[in-house]
Protein backbone atom coordinates (compact mmCIF):
# COMPACT_ATOMS: atom_id res chain seq x y z
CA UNK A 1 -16.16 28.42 6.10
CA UNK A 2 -14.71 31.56 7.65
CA UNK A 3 -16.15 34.74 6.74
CA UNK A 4 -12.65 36.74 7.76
CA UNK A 5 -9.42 35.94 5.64
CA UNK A 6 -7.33 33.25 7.14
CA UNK A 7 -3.74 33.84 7.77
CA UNK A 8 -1.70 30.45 6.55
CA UNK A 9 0.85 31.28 9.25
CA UNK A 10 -1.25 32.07 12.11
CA UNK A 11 -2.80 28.75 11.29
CA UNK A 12 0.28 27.03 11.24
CA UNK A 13 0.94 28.32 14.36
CA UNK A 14 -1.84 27.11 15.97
CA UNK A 15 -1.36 23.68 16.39
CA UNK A 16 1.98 21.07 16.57
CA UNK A 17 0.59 18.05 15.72
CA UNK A 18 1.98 15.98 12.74
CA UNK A 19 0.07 14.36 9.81
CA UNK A 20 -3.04 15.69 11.26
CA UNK A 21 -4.77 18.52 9.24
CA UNK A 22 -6.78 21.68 9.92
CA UNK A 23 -9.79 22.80 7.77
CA UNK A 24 -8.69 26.44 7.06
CA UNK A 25 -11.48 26.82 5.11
CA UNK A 26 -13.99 25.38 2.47
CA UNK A 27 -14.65 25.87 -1.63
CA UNK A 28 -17.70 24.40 -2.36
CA UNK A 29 -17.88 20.66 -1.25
CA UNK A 30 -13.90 21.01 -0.93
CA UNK A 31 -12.03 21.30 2.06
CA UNK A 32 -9.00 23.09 2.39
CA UNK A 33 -6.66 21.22 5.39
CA UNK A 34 -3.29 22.91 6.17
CA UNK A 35 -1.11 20.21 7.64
CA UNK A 36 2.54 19.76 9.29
CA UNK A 37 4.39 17.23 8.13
CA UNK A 38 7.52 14.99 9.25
CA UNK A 39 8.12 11.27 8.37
CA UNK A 40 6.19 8.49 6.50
CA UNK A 41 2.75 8.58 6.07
CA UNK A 42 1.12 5.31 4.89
CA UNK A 43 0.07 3.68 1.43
CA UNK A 44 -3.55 4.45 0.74
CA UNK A 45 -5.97 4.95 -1.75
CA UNK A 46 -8.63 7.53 -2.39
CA UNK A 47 -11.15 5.42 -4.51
CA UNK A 48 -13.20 8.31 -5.62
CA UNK A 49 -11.28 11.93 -5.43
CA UNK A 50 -7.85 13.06 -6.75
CA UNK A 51 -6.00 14.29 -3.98
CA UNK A 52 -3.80 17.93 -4.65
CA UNK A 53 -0.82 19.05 -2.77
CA UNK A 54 0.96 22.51 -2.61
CA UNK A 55 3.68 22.54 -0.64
CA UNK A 56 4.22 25.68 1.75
CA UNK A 57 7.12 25.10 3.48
CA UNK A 58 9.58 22.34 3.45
CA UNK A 59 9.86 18.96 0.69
CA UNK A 60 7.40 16.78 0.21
CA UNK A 61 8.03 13.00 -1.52
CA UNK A 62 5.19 10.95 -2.41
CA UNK A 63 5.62 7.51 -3.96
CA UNK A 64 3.12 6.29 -6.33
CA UNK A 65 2.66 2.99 -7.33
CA UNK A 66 1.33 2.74 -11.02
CA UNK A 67 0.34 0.60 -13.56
CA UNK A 68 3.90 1.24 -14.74
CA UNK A 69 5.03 0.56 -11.86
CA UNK A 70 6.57 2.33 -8.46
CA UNK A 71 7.88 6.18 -8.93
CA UNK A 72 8.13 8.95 -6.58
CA UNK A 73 7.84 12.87 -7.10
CA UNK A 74 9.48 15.16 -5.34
CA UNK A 75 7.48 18.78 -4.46
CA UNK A 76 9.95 21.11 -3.27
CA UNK A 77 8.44 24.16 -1.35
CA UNK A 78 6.27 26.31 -3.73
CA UNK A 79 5.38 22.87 -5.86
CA UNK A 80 1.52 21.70 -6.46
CA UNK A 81 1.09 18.13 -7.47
CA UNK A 82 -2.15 16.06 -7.92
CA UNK A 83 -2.50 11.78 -6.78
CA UNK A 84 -5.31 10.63 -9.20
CA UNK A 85 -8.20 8.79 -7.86
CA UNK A 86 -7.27 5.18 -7.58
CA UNK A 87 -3.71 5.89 -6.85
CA UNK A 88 -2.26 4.20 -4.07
CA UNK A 89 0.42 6.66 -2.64
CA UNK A 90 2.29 7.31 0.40
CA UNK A 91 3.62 10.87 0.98
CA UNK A 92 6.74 11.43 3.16
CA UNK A 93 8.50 14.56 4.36
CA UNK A 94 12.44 14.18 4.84
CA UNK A 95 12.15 17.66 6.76
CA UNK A 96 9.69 19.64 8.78
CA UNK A 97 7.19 20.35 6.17
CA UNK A 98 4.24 22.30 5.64
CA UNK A 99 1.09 21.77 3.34
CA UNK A 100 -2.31 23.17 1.95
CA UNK A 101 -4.61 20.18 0.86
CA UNK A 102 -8.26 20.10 -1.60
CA UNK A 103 -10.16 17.51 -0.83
CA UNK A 104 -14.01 16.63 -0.71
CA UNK A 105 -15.45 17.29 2.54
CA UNK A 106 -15.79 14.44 4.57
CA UNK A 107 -12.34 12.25 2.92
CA UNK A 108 -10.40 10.15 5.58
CA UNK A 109 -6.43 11.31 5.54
CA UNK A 110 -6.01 7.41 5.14
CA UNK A 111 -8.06 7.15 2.18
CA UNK A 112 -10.57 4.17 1.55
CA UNK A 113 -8.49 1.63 1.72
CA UNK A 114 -5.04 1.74 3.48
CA UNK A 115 -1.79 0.20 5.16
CA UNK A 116 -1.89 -0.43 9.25
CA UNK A 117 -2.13 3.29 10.62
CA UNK A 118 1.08 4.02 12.34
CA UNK A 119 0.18 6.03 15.77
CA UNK A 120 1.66 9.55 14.73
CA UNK A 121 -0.94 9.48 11.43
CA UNK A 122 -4.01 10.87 12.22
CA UNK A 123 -6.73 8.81 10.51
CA UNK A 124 -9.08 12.05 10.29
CA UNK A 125 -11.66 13.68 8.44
CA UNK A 126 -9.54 17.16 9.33
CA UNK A 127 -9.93 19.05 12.51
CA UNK A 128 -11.37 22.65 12.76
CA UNK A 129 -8.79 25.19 13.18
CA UNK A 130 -8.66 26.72 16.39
């Protein structure tokens, strides 16, 4: 955890890489991992921890597949959504986007159980921002 306030677009700027997420900071066990986005992700569950989403910058898509079956939200920019635990779910971004994560410290980006990771996901516990 920084002691200094973070700025979200200095961190952004920082780093290029896709689907792989910088810990900006941290909020008790929670992480919070700022991430660019472009693409498919992959299906994956997080057994144990809801996942939330606020999108920065950019549209966000996640299917969810459901007891009721398959559905997919769509978080324009300035939208927070929340993937129950137990959810599988695959997020995609149609555009260059940009979003801040919660998640416990420690949780994989692919979840607990997952799809073959493509190579541009980064199956990561977040990296430290630079």
């Amino acid at each position: 955890m920084t002691k200094e306030p973070v700025s979200l677009a200095h961190a952004l700027a920082s780093f290029s890489e896709q689907w792989s997420p910088r810990i900006v900071t941290a909020v008790n066990d929670y992480d919070v991992r700022l991430a660019k986005v472009e693409g498919e992700h992959v299906w994956h569950v997080h057994d144990h921890t809801d996942e939330f989403f606020l999108v920065l910058d950019g549209e966000l898509h996640i299917g969810l597949r459901e007891a009721a079956g398959e559905r997919t939200v769509v978080l324009p920019k300035g939208s927070v959504f929340t993937v129950p635990r137990g959810t599988e779910h695959k997020p995609y971004a149609p555009v260059p986007t940009a979003i801040l994560m919660f998640e416990p410290t420690g949780t994989l980006t692919v979840g607990d159980r997952h799809d073959d990771v493509p190579d541009h996901v980064d199956a990561t516990t977040g990296h430290a921002l630079s």
